[in-house]
Protein backbone atom coordinates (compact mmCIF):
# COMPACT_ATOMS: atom_id res chain seq x y z
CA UNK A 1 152.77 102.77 88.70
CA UNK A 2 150.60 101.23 91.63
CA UNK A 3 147.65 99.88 91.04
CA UNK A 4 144.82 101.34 92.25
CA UNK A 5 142.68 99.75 95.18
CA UNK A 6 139.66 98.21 95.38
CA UNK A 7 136.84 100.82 95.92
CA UNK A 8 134.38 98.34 97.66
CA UNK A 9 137.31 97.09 100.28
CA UNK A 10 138.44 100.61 100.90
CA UNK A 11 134.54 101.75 101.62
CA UNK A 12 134.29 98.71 103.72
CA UNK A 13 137.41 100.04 105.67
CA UNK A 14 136.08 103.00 106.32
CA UNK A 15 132.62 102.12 107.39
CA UNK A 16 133.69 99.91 109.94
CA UNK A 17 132.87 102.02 112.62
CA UNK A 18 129.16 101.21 113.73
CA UNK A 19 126.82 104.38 112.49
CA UNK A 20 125.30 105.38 115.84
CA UNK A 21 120.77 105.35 114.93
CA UNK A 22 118.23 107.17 116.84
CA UNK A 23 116.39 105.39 119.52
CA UNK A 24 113.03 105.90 120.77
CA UNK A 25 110.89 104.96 123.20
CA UNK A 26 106.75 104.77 122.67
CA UNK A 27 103.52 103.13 123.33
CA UNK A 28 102.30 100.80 120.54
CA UNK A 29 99.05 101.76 119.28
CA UNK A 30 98.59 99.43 116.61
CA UNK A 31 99.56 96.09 115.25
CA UNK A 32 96.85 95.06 112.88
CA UNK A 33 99.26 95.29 110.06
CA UNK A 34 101.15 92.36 108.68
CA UNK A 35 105.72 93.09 110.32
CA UNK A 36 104.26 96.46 111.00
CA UNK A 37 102.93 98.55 114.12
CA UNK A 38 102.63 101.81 114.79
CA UNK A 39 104.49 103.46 117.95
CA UNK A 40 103.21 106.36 119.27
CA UNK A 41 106.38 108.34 121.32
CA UNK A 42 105.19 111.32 123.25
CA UNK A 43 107.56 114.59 124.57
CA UNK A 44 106.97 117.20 125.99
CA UNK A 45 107.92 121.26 124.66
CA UNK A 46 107.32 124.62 126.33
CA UNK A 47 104.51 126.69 125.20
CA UNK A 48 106.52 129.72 123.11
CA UNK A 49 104.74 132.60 125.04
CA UNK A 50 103.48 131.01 128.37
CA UNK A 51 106.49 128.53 129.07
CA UNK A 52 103.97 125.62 130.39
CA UNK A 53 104.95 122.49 129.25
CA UNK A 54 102.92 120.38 126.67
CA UNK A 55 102.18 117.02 125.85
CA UNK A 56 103.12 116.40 122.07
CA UNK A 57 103.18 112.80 120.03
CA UNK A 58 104.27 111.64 116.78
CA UNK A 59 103.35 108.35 115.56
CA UNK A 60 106.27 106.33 113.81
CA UNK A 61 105.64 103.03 112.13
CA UNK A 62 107.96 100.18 113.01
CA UNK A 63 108.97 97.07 110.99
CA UNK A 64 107.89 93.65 113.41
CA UNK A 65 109.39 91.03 111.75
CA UNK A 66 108.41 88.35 114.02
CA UNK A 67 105.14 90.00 115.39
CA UNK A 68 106.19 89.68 118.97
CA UNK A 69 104.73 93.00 120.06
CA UNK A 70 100.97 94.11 120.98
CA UNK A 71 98.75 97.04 121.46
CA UNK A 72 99.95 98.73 124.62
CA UNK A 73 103.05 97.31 124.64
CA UNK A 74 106.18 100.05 125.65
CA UNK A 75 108.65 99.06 123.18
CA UNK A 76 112.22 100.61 121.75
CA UNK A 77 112.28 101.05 117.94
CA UNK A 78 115.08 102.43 116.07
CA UNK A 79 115.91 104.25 113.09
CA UNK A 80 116.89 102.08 110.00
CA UNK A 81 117.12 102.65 106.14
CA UNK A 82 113.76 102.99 104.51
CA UNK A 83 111.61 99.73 104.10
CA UNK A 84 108.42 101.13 102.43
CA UNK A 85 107.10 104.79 101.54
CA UNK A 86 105.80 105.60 105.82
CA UNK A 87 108.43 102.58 107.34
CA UNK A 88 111.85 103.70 108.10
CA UNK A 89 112.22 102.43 112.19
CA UNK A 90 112.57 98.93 113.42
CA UNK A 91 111.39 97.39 116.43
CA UNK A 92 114.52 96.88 118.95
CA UNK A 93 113.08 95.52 121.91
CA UNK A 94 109.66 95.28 124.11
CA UNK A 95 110.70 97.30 127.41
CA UNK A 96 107.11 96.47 129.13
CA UNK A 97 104.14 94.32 128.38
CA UNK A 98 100.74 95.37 127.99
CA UNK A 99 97.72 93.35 130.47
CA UNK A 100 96.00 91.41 128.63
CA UNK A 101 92.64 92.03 129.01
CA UNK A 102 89.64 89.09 128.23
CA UNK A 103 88.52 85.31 129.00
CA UNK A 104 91.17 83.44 130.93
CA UNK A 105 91.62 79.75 129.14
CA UNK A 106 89.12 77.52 129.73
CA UNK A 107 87.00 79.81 130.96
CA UNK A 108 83.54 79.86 129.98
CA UNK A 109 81.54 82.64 128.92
């Protein structure tokens, strides 16, 4: 009789292979929240009858663990397990930054 192997190294085997994630790119629209923004990505679809092409966005919040991103920002996010009930992306990368609009230092008003 052989003995039979270990489940959890066997699993581990086979899941080495890197599980390839969805990746999108969007505008961030808000990061008032604390590790969390929300992207907005936009796409574009044909109209069913007419065949003009429309501007459509979904809004996707994004786990920020270091809070390095801010409103207006273009960032990458990608798709991870689930961290809370509307949270189930993670910020990769900030592609481009937003101008910061306001006083410069040491300005005075």
């Amino acid at each position: 009789m052989s003995k039979p192997e270990n489940t959890a190294a066997a699993a581990a085997d086979q899941g080495a292979e890197k599980r390839i994630r969805k990746t999108l790119t969007g505008k961030v629209v808000s990061n008032k929240m604390n590790k969390t923004i929300l992207v907005s990505v936009e796409r574009f679809v044909p109209h069913p009858v007419y065949g003009k092409y429309l501007r459509r966005s979904t809004n996707f919040m994004a786990h920020d663990e270091n809070g390095e991103s801010r409103e207006g920002d273009v960032v990458a996010i990608e798709e991870c397990r689930p961290l809370s009930r509307h949270k189930s992306w993670r910020l990769v990368k900030v592609v481009a930054r937003a101008n910061q609009v306001g006083n410069p230092v040491g300005a005075t008003p």
